[in-house]
C-alpha atoms as a PDB file:
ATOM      1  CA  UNK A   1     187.599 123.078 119.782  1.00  0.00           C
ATOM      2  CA  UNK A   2     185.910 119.900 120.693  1.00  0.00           C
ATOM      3  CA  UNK A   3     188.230 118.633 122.335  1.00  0.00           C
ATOM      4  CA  UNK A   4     189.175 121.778 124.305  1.00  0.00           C
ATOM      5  CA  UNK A   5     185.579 121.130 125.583  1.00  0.00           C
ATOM      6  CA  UNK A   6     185.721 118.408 126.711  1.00  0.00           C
ATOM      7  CA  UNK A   7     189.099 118.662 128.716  1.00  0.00           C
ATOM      8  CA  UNK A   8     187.172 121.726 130.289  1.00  0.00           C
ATOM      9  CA  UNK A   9     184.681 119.938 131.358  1.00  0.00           C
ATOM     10  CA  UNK A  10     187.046 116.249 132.997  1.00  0.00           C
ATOM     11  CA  UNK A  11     188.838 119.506 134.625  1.00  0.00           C
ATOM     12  CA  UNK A  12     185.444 120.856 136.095  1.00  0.00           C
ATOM     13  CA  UNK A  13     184.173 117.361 137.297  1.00  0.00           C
ATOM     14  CA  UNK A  14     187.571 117.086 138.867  1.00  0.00           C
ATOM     15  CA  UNK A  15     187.687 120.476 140.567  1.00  0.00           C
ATOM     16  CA  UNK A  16     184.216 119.772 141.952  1.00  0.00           C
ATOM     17  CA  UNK A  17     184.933 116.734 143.715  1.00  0.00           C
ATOM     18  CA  UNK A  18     182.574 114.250 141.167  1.00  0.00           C
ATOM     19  CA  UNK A  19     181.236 111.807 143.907  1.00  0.00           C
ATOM     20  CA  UNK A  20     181.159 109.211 141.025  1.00  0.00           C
ATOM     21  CA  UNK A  21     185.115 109.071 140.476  1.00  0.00           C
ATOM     22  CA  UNK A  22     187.429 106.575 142.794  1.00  0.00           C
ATOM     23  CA  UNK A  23     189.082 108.705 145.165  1.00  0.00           C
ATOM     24  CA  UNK A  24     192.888 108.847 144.590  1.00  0.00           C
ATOM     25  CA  UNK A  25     195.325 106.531 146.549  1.00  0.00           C
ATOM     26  CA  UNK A  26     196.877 108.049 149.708  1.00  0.00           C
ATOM     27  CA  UNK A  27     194.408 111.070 150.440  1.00  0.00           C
ATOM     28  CA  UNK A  28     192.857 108.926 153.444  1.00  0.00           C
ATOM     29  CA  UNK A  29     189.172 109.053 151.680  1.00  0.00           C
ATOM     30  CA  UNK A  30     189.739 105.256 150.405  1.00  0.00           C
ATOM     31  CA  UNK A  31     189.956 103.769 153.821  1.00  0.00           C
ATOM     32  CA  UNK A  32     186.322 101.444 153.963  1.00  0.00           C
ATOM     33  CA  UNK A  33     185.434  98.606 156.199  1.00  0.00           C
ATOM     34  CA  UNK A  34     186.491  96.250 153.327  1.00  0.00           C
ATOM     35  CA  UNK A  35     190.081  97.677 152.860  1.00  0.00           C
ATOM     36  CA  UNK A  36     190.839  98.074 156.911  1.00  0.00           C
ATOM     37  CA  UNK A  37     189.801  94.768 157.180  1.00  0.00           C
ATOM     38  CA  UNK A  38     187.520  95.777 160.473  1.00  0.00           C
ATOM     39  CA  UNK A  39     183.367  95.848 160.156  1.00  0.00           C
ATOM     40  CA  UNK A  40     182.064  99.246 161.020  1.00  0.00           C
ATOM     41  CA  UNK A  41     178.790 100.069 162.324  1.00  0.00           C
ATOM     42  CA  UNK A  42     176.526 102.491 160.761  1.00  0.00           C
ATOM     43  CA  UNK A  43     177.856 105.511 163.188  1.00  0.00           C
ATOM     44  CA  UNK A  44     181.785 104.719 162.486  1.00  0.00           C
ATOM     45  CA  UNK A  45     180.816 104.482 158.660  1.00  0.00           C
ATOM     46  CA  UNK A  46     179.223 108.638 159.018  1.00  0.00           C
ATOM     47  CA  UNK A  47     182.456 109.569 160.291  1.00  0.00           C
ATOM     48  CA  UNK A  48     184.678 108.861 157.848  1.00  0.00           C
ATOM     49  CA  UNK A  49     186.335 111.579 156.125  1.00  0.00           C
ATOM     50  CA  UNK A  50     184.347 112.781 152.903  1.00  0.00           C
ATOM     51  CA  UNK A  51     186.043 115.668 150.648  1.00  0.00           C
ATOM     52  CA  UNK A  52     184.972 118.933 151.721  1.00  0.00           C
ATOM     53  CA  UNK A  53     183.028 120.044 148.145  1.00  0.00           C
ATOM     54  CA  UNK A  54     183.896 123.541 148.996  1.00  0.00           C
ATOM     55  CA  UNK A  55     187.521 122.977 148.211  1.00  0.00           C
ATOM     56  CA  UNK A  56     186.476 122.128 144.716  1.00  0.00           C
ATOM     57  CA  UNK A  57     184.690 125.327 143.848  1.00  0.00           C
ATOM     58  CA  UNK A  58     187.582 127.258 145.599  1.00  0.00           C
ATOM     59  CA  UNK A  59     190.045 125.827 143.222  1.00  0.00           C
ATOM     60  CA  UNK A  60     187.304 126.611 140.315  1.00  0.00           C
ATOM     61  CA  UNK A  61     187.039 129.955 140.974  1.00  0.00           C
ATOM     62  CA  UNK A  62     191.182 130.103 141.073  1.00  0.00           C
ATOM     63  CA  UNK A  63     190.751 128.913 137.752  1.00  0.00           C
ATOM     64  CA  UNK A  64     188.661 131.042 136.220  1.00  0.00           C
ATOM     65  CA  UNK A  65     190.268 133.915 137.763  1.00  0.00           C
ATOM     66  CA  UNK A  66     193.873 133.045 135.382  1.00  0.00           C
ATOM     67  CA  UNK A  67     194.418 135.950 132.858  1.00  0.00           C
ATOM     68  CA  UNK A  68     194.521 134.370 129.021  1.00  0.00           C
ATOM     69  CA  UNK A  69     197.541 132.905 128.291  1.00  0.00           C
ATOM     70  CA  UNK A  70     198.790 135.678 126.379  1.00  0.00           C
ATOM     71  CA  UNK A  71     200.491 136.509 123.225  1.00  0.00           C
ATOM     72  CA  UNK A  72     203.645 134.042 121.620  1.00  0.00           C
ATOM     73  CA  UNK A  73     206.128 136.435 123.211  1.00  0.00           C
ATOM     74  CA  UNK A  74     204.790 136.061 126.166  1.00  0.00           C
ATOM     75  CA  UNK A  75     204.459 132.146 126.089  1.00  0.00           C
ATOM     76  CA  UNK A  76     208.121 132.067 125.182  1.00  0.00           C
ATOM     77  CA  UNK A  77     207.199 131.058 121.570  1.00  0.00           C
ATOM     78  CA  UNK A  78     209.909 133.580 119.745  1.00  0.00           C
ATOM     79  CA  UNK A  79     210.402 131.474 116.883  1.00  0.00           C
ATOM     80  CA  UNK A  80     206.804 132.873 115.498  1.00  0.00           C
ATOM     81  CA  UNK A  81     206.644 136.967 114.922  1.00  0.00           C
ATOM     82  CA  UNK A  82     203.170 138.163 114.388  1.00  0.00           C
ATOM     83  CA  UNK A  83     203.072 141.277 112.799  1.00  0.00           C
ATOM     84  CA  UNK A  84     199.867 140.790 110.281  1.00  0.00           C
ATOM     85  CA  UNK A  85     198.857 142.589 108.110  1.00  0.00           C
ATOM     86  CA  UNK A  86     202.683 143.991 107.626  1.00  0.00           C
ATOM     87  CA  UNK A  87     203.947 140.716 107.619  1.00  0.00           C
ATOM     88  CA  UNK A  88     204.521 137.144 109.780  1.00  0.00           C
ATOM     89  CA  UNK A  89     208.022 135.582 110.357  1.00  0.00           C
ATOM     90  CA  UNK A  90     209.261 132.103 111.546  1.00  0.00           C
ATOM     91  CA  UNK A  91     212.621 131.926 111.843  1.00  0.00           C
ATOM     92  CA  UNK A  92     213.714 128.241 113.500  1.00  0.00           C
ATOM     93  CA  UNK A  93     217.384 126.864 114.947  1.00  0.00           C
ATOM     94  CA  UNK A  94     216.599 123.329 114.818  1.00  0.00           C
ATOM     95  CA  UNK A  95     212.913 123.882 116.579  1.00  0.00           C
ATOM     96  CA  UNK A  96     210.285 121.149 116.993  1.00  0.00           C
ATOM     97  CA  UNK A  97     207.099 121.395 117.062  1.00  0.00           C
ATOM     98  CA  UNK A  98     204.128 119.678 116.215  1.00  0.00           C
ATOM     99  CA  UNK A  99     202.454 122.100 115.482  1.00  0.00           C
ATOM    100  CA  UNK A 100     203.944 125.852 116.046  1.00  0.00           C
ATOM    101  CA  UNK A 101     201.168 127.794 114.970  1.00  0.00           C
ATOM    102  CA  UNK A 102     198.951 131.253 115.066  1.00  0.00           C
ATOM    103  CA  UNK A 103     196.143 132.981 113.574  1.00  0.00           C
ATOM    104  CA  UNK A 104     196.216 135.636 111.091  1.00  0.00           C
ATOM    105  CA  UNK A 105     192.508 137.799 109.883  1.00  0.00           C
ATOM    106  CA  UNK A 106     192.199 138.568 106.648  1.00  0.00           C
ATOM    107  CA  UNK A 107     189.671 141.816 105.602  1.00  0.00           C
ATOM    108  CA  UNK A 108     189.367 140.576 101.922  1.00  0.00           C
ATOM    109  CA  UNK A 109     190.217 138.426  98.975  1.00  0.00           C
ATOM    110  CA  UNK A 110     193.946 138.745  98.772  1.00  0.00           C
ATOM    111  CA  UNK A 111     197.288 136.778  97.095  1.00  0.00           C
ATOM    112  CA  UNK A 112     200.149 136.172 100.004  1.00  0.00           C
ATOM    113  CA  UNK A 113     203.943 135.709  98.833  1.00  0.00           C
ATOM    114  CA  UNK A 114     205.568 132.737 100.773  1.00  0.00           C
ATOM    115  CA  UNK A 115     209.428 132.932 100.971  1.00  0.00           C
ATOM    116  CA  UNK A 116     210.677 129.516 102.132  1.00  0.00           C
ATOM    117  CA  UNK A 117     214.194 128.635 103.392  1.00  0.00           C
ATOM    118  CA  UNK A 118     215.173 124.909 104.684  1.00  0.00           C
ATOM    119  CA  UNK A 119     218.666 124.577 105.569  1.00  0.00           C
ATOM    120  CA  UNK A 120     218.487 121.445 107.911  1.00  0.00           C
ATOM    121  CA  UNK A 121     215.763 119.305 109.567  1.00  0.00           C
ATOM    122  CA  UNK A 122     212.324 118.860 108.385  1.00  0.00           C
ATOM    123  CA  UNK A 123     208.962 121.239 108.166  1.00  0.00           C
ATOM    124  CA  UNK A 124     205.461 121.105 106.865  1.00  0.00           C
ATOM    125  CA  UNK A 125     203.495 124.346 106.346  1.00  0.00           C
ATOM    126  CA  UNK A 126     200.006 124.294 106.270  1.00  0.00           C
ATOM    127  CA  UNK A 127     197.454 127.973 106.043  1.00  0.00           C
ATOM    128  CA  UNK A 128     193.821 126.558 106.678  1.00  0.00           C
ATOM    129  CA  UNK A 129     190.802 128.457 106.940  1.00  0.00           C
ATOM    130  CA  UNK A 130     189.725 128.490 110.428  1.00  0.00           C
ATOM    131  CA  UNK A 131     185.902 128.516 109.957  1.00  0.00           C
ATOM    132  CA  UNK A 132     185.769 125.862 107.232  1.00  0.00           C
ATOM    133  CA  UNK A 133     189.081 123.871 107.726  1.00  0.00           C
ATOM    134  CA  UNK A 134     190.113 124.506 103.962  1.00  0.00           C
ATOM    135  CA  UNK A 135     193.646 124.787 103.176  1.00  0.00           C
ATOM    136  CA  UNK A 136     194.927 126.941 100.818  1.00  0.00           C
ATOM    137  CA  UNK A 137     198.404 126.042 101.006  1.00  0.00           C
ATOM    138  CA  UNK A 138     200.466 122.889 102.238  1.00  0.00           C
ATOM    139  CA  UNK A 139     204.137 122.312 101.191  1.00  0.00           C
ATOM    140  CA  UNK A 140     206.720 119.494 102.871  1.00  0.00           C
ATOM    141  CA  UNK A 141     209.853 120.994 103.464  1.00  0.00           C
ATOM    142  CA  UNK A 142     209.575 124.171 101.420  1.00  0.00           C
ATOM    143  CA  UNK A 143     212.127 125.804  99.794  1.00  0.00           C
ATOM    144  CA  UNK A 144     212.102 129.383  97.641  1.00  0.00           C
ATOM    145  CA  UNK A 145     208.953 131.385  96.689  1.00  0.00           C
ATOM    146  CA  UNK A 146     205.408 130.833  96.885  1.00  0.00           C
ATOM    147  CA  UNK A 147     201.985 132.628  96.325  1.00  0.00           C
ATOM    148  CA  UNK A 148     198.931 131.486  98.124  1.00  0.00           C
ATOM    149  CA  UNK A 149     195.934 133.093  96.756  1.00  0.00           C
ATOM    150  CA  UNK A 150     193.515 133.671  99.776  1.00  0.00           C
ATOM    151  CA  UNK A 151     189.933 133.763  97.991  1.00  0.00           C
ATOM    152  CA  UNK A 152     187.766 134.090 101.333  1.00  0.00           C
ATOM    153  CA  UNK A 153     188.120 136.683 103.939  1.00  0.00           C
ATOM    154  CA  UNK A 154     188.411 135.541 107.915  1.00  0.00           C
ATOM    155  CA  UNK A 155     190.098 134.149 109.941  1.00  0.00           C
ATOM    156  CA  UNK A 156     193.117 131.808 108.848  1.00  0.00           C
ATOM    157  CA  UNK A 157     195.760 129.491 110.433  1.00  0.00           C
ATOM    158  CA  UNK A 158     199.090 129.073 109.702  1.00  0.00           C
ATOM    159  CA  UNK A 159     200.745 125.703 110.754  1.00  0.00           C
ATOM    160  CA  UNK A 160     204.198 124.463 111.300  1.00  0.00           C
ATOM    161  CA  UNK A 161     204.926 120.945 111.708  1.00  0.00           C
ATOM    162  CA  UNK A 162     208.818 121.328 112.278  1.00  0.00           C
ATOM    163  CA  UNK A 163     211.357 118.451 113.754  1.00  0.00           C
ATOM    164  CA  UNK A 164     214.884 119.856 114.239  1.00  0.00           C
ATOM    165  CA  UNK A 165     214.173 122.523 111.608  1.00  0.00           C
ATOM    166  CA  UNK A 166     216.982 125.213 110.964  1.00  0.00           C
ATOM    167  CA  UNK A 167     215.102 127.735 108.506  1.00  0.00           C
ATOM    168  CA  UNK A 168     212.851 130.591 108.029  1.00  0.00           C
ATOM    169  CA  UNK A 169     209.256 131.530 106.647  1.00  0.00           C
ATOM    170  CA  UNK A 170     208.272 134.969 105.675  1.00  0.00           C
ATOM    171  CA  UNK A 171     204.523 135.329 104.817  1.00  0.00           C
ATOM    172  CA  UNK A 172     203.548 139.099 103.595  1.00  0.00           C
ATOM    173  CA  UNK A 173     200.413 140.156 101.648  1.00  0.00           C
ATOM    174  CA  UNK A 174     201.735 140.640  97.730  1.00  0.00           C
ATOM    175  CA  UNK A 175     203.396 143.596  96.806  1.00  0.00           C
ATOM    176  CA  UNK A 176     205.555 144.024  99.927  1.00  0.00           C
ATOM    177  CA  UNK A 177     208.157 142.200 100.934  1.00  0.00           C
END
Protein backbone atom coordinates (compact mmCIF):
# COMPACT_ATOMS: atom_id res chain seq x y z
CA UNK A 1 0.00 0.00 0.00
CA UNK A 2 2.92 2.20 0.67
CA UNK A 3 4.24 2.02 -2.14
CA UNK A 4 1.04 2.44 -4.19
CA UNK A 5 1.24 5.86 -2.38
CA UNK A 6 3.85 6.94 -3.22
CA UNK A 7 3.74 6.13 -7.07
CA UNK A 8 0.38 8.18 -6.73
CA UNK A 9 1.83 10.86 -5.59
CA UNK A 10 5.57 10.96 -8.40
CA UNK A 11 2.36 10.55 -10.85
CA UNK A 12 0.58 13.71 -9.34
CA UNK A 13 3.82 15.89 -9.17
CA UNK A 14 4.27 14.82 -12.74
CA UNK A 15 0.77 15.56 -14.00
CA UNK A 16 1.03 18.98 -12.36
CA UNK A 17 3.95 20.18 -14.04
CA UNK A 18 6.42 20.20 -10.56
CA UNK A 19 8.48 23.41 -11.38
CA UNK A 20 11.30 21.67 -9.36
CA UNK A 21 11.85 18.66 -11.92
CA UNK A 22 14.34 19.14 -15.17
CA UNK A 23 12.17 19.51 -18.01
CA UNK A 24 12.44 16.54 -20.44
CA UNK A 25 14.79 16.65 -23.54
CA UNK A 26 13.15 17.75 -26.82
CA UNK A 27 9.86 19.54 -25.52
CA UNK A 28 11.58 23.06 -26.37
CA UNK A 29 11.27 24.20 -22.45
CA UNK A 30 15.20 23.37 -21.98
CA UNK A 31 16.40 25.92 -24.42
CA UNK A 32 18.35 28.74 -21.80
CA UNK A 33 20.89 31.34 -22.61
CA UNK A 34 23.57 28.82 -21.44
CA UNK A 35 22.53 25.91 -23.80
CA UNK A 36 21.86 28.33 -27.09
CA UNK A 37 25.01 29.64 -26.47
CA UNK A 38 23.51 33.46 -27.00
CA UNK A 39 23.08 35.98 -23.71
CA UNK A 40 19.52 37.05 -23.36
CA UNK A 41 18.28 40.08 -21.82
CA UNK A 42 15.80 40.13 -19.12
CA UNK A 43 12.72 40.64 -21.77
CA UNK A 44 13.93 37.61 -24.20
CA UNK A 45 14.41 35.47 -20.91
CA UNK A 46 10.11 36.27 -20.01
CA UNK A 47 9.38 34.93 -23.27
CA UNK A 48 10.50 31.75 -23.27
CA UNK A 49 8.11 29.03 -23.37
CA UNK A 50 7.01 27.83 -19.74
CA UNK A 51 4.51 24.68 -19.51
CA UNK A 52 1.07 25.77 -19.47
CA UNK A 53 0.10 24.29 -15.64
CA UNK A 54 -3.36 23.89 -16.89
CA UNK A 55 -2.39 20.97 -19.04
CA UNK A 56 -1.34 19.21 -15.91
CA UNK A 57 -4.61 19.35 -14.04
CA UNK A 58 -6.40 18.47 -17.38
CA UNK A 59 -4.55 15.26 -17.59
CA UNK A 60 -5.33 14.85 -13.62
CA UNK A 61 -8.73 15.08 -13.90
CA UNK A 62 -8.49 12.38 -17.03
CA UNK A 63 -7.06 10.38 -14.47
CA UNK A 64 -9.24 10.37 -11.91
CA UNK A 65 -12.07 10.07 -14.17
CA UNK A 66 -10.66 6.03 -15.23
CA UNK A 67 -13.27 3.44 -13.97
CA UNK A 68 -11.36 0.75 -11.45
CA UNK A 69 -9.56 -1.61 -13.18
CA UNK A 70 -12.03 -4.20 -12.85
CA UNK A 71 -12.42 -7.76 -12.00
CA UNK A 72 -9.54 -10.72 -13.23
CA UNK A 73 -11.82 -11.51 -16.16
CA UNK A 74 -11.83 -8.40 -17.15
CA UNK A 75 -7.97 -7.74 -16.82
CA UNK A 76 -7.48 -10.83 -18.92
CA UNK A 77 -6.24 -12.75 -15.80
CA UNK A 78 -8.33 -16.21 -16.61
CA UNK A 79 -5.95 -18.38 -15.03
CA UNK A 80 -7.55 -17.18 -11.45
CA UNK A 81 -11.58 -18.02 -10.98
CA UNK A 82 -13.04 -16.25 -8.06
CA UNK A 83 -16.00 -17.75 -6.96
CA UNK A 84 -15.59 -17.41 -2.89
CA UNK A 85 -17.28 -18.56 -0.70
CA UNK A 86 -18.27 -21.64 -3.22
CA UNK A 87 -14.91 -22.07 -4.12
CA UNK A 88 -11.50 -20.41 -5.96
CA UNK A 89 -9.67 -22.12 -8.92
CA UNK A 90 -6.21 -21.62 -10.60
CA UNK A 91 -5.75 -23.62 -13.29
CA UNK A 92 -2.14 -22.66 -15.17
CA UNK A 93 -0.56 -23.86 -18.85
CA UNK A 94 2.89 -22.98 -18.14
CA UNK A 95 1.84 -19.30 -16.60
CA UNK A 96 4.27 -16.90 -14.91
CA UNK A 97 3.72 -14.76 -12.60
CA UNK A 98 5.22 -13.19 -9.81
CA UNK A 99 2.73 -12.92 -8.10
CA UNK A 100 -0.90 -13.98 -9.62
CA UNK A 101 -2.99 -13.17 -6.86
CA UNK A 102 -6.64 -12.06 -5.32
CA UNK A 103 -8.48 -11.51 -2.26
CA UNK A 104 -10.89 -13.73 -0.67
CA UNK A 105 -13.28 -12.42 2.86
CA UNK A 106 -13.79 -14.69 5.26
CA UNK A 107 -17.15 -14.19 7.80
CA UNK A 108 -15.63 -16.54 10.51
CA UNK A 109 -13.16 -19.00 11.88
CA UNK A 110 -13.11 -21.67 9.25
CA UNK A 111 -10.70 -24.88 7.93
CA UNK A 112 -10.09 -24.56 3.86
CA UNK A 113 -9.17 -27.89 1.84
CA UNK A 114 -6.24 -27.17 -0.63
CA UNK A 115 -6.09 -29.62 -3.63
CA UNK A 116 -2.69 -29.16 -5.30
CA UNK A 117 -1.60 -30.46 -8.74
CA UNK A 118 2.07 -29.69 -10.29
CA UNK A 119 2.65 -31.32 -13.47
CA UNK A 120 5.54 -29.08 -14.88
CA UNK A 121 7.26 -25.78 -13.95
CA UNK A 122 7.48 -24.30 -10.61
CA UNK A 123 4.83 -22.53 -8.00
CA UNK A 124 4.75 -21.14 -4.53
CA UNK A 125 1.40 -20.62 -2.76
CA UNK A 126 1.13 -18.35 -0.12
CA UNK A 127 -2.74 -17.29 1.88
CA UNK A 128 -1.73 -14.22 4.16
CA UNK A 129 -3.91 -12.26 6.20
CA UNK A 130 -4.35 -8.98 4.65
CA UNK A 131 -4.69 -6.79 7.80
CA UNK A 132 -1.83 -8.37 9.76
CA UNK A 133 0.41 -9.95 6.99
CA UNK A 134 0.20 -13.49 8.75
CA UNK A 135 0.32 -16.45 6.66
CA UNK A 136 -1.49 -19.32 7.28
CA UNK A 137 -0.29 -21.38 4.58
CA UNK A 138 2.92 -21.44 2.26
CA UNK A 139 3.93 -24.58 0.25
CA UNK A 140 6.82 -24.71 -2.76
CA UNK A 141 5.57 -26.55 -5.49
CA UNK A 142 2.57 -28.27 -3.95
CA UNK A 143 1.33 -31.37 -4.76
CA UNK A 144 -2.03 -33.39 -3.33
CA UNK A 145 -4.23 -32.25 -0.38
CA UNK A 146 -4.03 -29.68 2.12
CA UNK A 147 -6.08 -28.04 5.01
CA UNK A 148 -5.39 -24.54 6.07
CA UNK A 149 -7.14 -23.76 9.20
CA UNK A 150 -8.21 -20.00 8.95
CA UNK A 151 -8.48 -18.94 12.80
CA UNK A 152 -9.29 -15.08 12.16
CA UNK A 153 -12.06 -13.73 10.12
CA UNK A 154 -11.25 -10.86 7.24
CA UNK A 155 -9.89 -10.31 4.65
CA UNK A 156 -7.19 -12.83 3.17
CA UNK A 157 -4.78 -13.12 0.17
CA UNK A 158 -3.99 -15.82 -1.80
CA UNK A 159 -0.59 -15.72 -3.70
CA UNK A 160 0.91 -17.46 -6.61
CA UNK A 161 4.44 -17.20 -7.38
CA UNK A 162 4.37 -19.42 -10.65
CA UNK A 163 7.33 -19.66 -13.50
CA UNK A 164 6.22 -21.82 -16.45
CA UNK A 165 3.74 -23.63 -14.18
CA UNK A 166 1.39 -26.31 -15.86
CA UNK A 167 -1.07 -27.19 -12.84
CA UNK A 168 -4.07 -26.41 -10.88
CA UNK A 169 -5.22 -25.15 -7.30
CA UNK A 170 -8.63 -25.65 -5.95
CA UNK A 171 -9.27 -23.83 -2.61
CA UNK A 172 -12.99 -24.56 -1.10
CA UNK A 173 -14.16 -24.04 2.52
CA UNK A 174 -14.17 -27.86 4.17
CA UNK A 175 -16.87 -30.02 3.53
CA UNK A 176 -17.37 -29.22 -0.17
CA UNK A 177 -15.40 -29.98 -2.76
Amino acid sequence: MRKIMIAAVIVCIFLTGCKSVTPALGTGVEKTAESSGQSESGEEAETLEQPDETEGLESLKQLESLKPLGSMEELGIKELENNWPESLCYNADGVSGNPIYTEIEIDTPMTLSVYCETLNGSLRLKIVNKDTGWGCFEEKDPDGEYTVEIDKAGTWQVFFYAKEHVGSVQIVPEGTK
